[in-house]
N, C-alpha and C. Protein backbone atom coordinates (compact mmCIF):
# COMPACT_ATOMS: atom_id res chain seq x y z
N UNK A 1 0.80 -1.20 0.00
CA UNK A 1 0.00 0.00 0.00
C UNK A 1 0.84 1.27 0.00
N UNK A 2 2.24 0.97 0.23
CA UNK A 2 2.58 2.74 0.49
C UNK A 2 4.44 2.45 0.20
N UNK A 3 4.36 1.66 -1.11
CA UNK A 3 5.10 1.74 -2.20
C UNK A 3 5.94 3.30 -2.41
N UNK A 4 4.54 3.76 -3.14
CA UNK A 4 4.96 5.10 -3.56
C UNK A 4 5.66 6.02 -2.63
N UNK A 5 5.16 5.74 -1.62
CA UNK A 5 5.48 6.70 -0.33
C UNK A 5 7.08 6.70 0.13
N UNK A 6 7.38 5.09 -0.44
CA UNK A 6 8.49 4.84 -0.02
C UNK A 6 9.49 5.50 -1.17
N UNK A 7 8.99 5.59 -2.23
CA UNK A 7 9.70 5.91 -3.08
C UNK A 7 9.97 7.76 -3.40
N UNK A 8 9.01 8.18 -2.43
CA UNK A 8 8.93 9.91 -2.26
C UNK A 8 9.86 10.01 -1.29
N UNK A 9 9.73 9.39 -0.15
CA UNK A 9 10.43 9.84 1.03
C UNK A 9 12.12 9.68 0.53
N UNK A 10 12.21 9.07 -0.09
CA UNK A 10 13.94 8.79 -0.74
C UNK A 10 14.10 9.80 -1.24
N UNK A 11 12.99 10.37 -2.16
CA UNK A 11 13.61 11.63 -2.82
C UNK A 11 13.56 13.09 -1.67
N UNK A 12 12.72 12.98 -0.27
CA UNK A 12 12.87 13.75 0.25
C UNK A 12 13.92 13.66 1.62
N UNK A 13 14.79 12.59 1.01
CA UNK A 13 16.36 12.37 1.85
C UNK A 13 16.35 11.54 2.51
N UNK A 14 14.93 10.62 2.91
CA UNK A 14 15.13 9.98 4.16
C UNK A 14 15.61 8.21 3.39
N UNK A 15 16.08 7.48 4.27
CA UNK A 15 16.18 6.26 3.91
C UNK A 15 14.72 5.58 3.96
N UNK A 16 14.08 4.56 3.24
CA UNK A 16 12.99 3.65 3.32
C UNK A 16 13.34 2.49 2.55
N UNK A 17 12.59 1.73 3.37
CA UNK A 17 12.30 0.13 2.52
C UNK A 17 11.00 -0.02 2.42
N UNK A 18 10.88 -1.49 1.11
CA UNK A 18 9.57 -1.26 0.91
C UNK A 18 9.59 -3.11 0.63
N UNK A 19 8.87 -3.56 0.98
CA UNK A 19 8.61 -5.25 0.47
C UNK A 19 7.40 -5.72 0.72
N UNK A 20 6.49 -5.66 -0.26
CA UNK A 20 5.30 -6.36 -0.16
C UNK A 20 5.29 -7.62 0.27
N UNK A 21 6.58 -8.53 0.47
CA UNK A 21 6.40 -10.06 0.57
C UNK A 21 6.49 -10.31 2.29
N UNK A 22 7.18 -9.06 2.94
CA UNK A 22 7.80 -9.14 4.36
C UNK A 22 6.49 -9.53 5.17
N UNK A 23 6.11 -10.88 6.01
CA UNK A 23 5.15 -10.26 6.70
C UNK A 23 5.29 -9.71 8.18
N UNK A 24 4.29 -9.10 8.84
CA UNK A 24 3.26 -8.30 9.74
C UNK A 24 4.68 -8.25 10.83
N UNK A 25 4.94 -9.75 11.24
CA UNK A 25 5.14 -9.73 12.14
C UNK A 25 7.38 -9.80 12.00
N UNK A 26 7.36 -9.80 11.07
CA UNK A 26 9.13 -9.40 10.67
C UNK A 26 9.33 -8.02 10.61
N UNK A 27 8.83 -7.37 9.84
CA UNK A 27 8.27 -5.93 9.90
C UNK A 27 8.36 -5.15 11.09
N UNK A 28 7.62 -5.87 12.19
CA UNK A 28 7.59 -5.21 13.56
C UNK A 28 9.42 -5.41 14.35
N UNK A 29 9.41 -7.09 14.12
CA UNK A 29 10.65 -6.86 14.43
C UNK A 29 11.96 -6.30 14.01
N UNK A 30 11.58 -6.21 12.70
CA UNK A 30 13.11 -5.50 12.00
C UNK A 30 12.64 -3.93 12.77
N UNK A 31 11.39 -3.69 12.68
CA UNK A 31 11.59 -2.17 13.59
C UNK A 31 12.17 -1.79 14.79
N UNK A 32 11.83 -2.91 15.63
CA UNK A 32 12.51 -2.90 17.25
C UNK A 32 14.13 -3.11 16.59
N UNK A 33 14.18 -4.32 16.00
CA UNK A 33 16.08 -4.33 16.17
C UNK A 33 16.82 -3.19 15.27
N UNK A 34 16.15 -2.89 14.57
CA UNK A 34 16.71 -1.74 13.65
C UNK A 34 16.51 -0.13 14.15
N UNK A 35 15.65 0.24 15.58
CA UNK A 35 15.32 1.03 15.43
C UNK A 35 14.82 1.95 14.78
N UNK A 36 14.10 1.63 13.69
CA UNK A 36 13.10 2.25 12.57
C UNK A 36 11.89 2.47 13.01
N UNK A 37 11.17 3.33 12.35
CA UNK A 37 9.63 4.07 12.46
C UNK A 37 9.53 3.09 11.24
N UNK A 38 8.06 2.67 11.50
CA UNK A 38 7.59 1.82 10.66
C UNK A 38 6.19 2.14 10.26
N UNK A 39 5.82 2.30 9.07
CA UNK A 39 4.88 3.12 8.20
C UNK A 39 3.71 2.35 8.06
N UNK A 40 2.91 2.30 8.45
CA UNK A 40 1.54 1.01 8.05
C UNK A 40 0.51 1.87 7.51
N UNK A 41 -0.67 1.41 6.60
CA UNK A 41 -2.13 1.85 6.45
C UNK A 41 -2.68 0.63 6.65
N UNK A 42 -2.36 -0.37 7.54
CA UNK A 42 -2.77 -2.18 8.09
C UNK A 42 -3.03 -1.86 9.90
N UNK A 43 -4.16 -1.50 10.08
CA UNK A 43 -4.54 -1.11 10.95
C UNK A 43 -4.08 -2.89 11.99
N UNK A 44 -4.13 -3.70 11.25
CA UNK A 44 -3.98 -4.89 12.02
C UNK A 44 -2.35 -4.72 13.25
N UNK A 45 -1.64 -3.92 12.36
CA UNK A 45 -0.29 -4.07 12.65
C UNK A 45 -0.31 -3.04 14.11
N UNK A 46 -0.92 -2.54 14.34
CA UNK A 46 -1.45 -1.65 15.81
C UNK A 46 -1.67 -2.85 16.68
N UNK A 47 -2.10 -3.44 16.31
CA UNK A 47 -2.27 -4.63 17.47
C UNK A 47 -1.91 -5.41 17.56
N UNK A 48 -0.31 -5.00 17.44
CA UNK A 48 0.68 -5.90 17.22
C UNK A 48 1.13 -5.62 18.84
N UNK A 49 1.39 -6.73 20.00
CA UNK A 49 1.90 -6.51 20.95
C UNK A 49 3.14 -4.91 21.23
N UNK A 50 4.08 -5.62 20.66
CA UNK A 50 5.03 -4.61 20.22
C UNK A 50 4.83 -2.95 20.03
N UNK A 51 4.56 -2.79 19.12
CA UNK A 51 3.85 -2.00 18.49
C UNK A 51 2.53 -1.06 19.51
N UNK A 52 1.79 -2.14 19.95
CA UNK A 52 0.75 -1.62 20.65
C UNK A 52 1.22 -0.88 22.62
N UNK A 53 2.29 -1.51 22.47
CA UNK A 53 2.89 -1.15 24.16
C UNK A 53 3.61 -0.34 23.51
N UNK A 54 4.00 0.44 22.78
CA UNK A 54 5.06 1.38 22.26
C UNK A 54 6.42 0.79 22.32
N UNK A 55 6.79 -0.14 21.77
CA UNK A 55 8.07 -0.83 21.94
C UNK A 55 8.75 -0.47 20.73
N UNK A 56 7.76 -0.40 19.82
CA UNK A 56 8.30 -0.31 18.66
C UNK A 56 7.61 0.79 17.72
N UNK A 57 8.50 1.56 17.04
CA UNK A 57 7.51 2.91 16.39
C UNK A 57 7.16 2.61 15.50
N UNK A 58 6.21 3.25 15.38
CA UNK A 58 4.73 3.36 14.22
C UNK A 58 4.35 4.08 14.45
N UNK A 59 3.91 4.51 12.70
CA UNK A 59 3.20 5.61 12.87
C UNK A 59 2.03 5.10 11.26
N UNK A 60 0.51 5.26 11.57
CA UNK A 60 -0.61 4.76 10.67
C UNK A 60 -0.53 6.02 9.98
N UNK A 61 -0.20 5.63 8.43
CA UNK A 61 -1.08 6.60 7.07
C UNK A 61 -2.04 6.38 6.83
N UNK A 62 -3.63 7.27 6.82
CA UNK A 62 -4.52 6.68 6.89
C UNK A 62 -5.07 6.40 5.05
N UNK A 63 -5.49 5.28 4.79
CA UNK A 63 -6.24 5.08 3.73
C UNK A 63 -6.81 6.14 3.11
N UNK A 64 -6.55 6.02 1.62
CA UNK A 64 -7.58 7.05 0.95
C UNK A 64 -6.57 8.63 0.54
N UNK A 65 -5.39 8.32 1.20
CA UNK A 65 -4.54 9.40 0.65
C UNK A 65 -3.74 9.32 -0.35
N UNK A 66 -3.68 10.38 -1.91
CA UNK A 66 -2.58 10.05 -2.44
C UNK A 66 -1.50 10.45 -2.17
N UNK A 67 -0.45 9.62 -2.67
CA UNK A 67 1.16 9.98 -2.19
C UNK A 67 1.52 11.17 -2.14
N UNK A 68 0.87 12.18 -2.24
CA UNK A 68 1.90 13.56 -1.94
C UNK A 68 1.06 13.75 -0.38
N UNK A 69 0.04 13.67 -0.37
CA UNK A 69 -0.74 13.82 1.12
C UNK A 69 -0.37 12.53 2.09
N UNK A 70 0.11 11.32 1.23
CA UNK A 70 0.59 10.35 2.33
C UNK A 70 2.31 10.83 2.74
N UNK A 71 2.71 11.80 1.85
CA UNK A 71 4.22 12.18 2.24
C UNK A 71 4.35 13.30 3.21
N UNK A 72 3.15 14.07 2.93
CA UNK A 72 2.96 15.41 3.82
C UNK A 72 2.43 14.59 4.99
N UNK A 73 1.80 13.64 5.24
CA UNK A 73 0.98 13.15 6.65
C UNK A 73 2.45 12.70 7.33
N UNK A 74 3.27 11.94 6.37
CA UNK A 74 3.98 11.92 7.35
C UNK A 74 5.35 12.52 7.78
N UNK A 75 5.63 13.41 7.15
CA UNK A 75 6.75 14.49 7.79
C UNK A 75 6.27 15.69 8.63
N UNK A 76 4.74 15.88 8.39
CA UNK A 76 4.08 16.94 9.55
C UNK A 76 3.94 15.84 10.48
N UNK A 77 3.75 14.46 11.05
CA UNK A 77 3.19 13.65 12.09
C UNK A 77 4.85 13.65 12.61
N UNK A 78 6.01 13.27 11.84
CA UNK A 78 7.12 12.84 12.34
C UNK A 78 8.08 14.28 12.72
N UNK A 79 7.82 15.33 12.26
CA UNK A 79 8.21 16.57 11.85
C UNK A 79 9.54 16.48 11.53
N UNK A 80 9.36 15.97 10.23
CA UNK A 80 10.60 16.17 9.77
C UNK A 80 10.75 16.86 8.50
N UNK A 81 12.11 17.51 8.13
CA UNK A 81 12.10 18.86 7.26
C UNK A 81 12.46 18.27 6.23
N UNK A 82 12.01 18.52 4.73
CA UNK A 82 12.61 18.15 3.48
C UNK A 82 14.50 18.25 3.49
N UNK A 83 15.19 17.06 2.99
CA UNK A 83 16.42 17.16 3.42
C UNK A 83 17.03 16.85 1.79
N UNK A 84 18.15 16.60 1.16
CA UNK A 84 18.53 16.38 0.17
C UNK A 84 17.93 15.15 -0.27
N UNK A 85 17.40 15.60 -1.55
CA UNK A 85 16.70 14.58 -2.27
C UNK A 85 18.22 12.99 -2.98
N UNK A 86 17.75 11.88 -2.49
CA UNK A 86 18.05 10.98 -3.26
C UNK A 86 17.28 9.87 -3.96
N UNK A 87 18.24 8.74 -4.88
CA UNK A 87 17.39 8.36 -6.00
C UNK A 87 15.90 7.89 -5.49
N UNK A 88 14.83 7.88 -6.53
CA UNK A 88 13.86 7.17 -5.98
C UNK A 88 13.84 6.11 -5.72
N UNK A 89 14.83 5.04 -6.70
CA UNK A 89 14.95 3.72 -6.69
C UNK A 89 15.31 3.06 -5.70
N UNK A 90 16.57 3.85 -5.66
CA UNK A 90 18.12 2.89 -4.58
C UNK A 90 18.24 3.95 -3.39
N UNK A 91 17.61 4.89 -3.80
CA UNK A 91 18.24 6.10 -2.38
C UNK A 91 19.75 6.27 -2.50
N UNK A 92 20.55 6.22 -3.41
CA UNK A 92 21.59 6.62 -3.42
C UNK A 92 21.55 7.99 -3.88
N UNK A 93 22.81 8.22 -3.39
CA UNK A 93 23.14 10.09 -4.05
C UNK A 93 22.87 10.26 -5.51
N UNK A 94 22.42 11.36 -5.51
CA UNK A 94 22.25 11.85 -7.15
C UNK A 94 23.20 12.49 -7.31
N UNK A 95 23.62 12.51 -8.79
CA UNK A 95 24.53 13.25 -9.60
C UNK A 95 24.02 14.01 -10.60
N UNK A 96 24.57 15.20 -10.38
CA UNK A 96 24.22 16.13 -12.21
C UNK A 96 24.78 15.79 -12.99
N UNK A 97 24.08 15.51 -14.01
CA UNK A 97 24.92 15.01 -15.61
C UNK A 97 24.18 16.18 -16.30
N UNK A 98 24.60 16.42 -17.30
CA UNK A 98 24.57 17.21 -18.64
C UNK A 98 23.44 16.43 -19.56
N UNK A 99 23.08 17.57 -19.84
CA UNK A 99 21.65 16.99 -20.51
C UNK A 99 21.90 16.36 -22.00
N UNK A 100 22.97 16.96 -22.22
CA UNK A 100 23.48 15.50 -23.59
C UNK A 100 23.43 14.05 -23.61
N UNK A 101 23.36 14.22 -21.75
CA UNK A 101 23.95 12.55 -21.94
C UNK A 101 22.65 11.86 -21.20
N UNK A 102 21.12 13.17 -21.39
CA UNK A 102 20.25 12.63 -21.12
C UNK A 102 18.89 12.77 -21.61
N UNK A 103 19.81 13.20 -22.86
CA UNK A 103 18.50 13.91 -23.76
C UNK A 103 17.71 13.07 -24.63
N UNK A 104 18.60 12.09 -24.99
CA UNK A 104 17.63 10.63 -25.47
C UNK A 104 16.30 10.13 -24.55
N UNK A 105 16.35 10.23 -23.49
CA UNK A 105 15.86 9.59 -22.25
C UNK A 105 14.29 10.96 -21.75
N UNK A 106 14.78 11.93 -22.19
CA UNK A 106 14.03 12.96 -22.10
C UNK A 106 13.16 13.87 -22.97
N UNK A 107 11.98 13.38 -22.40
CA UNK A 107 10.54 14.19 -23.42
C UNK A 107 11.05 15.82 -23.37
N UNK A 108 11.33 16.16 -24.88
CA UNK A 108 11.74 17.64 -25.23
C UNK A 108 11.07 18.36 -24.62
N UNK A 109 9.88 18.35 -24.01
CA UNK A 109 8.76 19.70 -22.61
C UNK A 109 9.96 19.85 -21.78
N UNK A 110 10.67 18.62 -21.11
CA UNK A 110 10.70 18.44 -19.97
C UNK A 110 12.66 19.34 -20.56
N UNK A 111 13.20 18.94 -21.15
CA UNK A 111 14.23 19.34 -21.63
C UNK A 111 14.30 20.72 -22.00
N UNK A 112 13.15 21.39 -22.21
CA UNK A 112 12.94 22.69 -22.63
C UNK A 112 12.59 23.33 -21.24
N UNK A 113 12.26 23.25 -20.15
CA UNK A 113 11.82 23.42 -18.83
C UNK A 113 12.93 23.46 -17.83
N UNK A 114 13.41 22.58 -17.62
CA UNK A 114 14.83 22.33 -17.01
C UNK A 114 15.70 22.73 -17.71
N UNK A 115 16.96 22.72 -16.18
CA UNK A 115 17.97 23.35 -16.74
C UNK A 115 19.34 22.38 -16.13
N UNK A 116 18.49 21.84 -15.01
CA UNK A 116 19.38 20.68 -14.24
C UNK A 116 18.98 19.31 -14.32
N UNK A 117 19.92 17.92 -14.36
CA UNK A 117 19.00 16.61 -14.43
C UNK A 117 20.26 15.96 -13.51
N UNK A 118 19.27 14.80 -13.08
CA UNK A 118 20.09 14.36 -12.10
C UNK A 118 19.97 12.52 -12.95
């Protein structure tokens, strides 16, 4: 469910993972041993022992939001400030390249608009 979300928050600096296959209850624990905030719209996962005694952080996106309102819900809930954007994919650092070497790859609007590409 919150894929996308994971893939915004990378670009708004933070680290995320995302695995549809992980279940409920690995999830909770990779949060406790990893110390991670852990992102649910699985209301089930609240009543997760863990989770439910505050052992482990969570924080619920509620259903029905699209990803720019599921990204704003959660940096106003966590308060955290837009920080250097990395990739959406890998979360690694971005680099500026020259738009020569990315102009194949790029719809001429978007090439005519910009002036930087990463």
């Amino acid at each position: 469910m919150l894929g996308g979300l994971a893939r915004w928050l990378r670009v708004a600096g933070y680290e995320a993972e995302f695995d549809v296959h992980v279940p409920d209850g690995e999830l909770v624990r990779r949060a406790l041993r990893e110390a991670k905030i852990l992102l649910t719209s699985d209301s089930g996962i609240l009543e997760r022992y863990a989770v439910s005694e505050g052992l482990a952080s969570c924080l619920f996106v509620p259903r029905g939001l699209d990803v720019v309102q599921q990204l704003g819900h959660v940096l106003r809930e966590l308060g955290l400030p837009l920080r250097e954007p990395h990739c959406m994919e890998c979360g690694g650092e971005l680099d500026t390249v020259p738009v020569q070497e990315v102009a194949e790859h790029v719809p001429e609007k978007v090439r005519n608009q910009c002036d930087e590409f990463f």
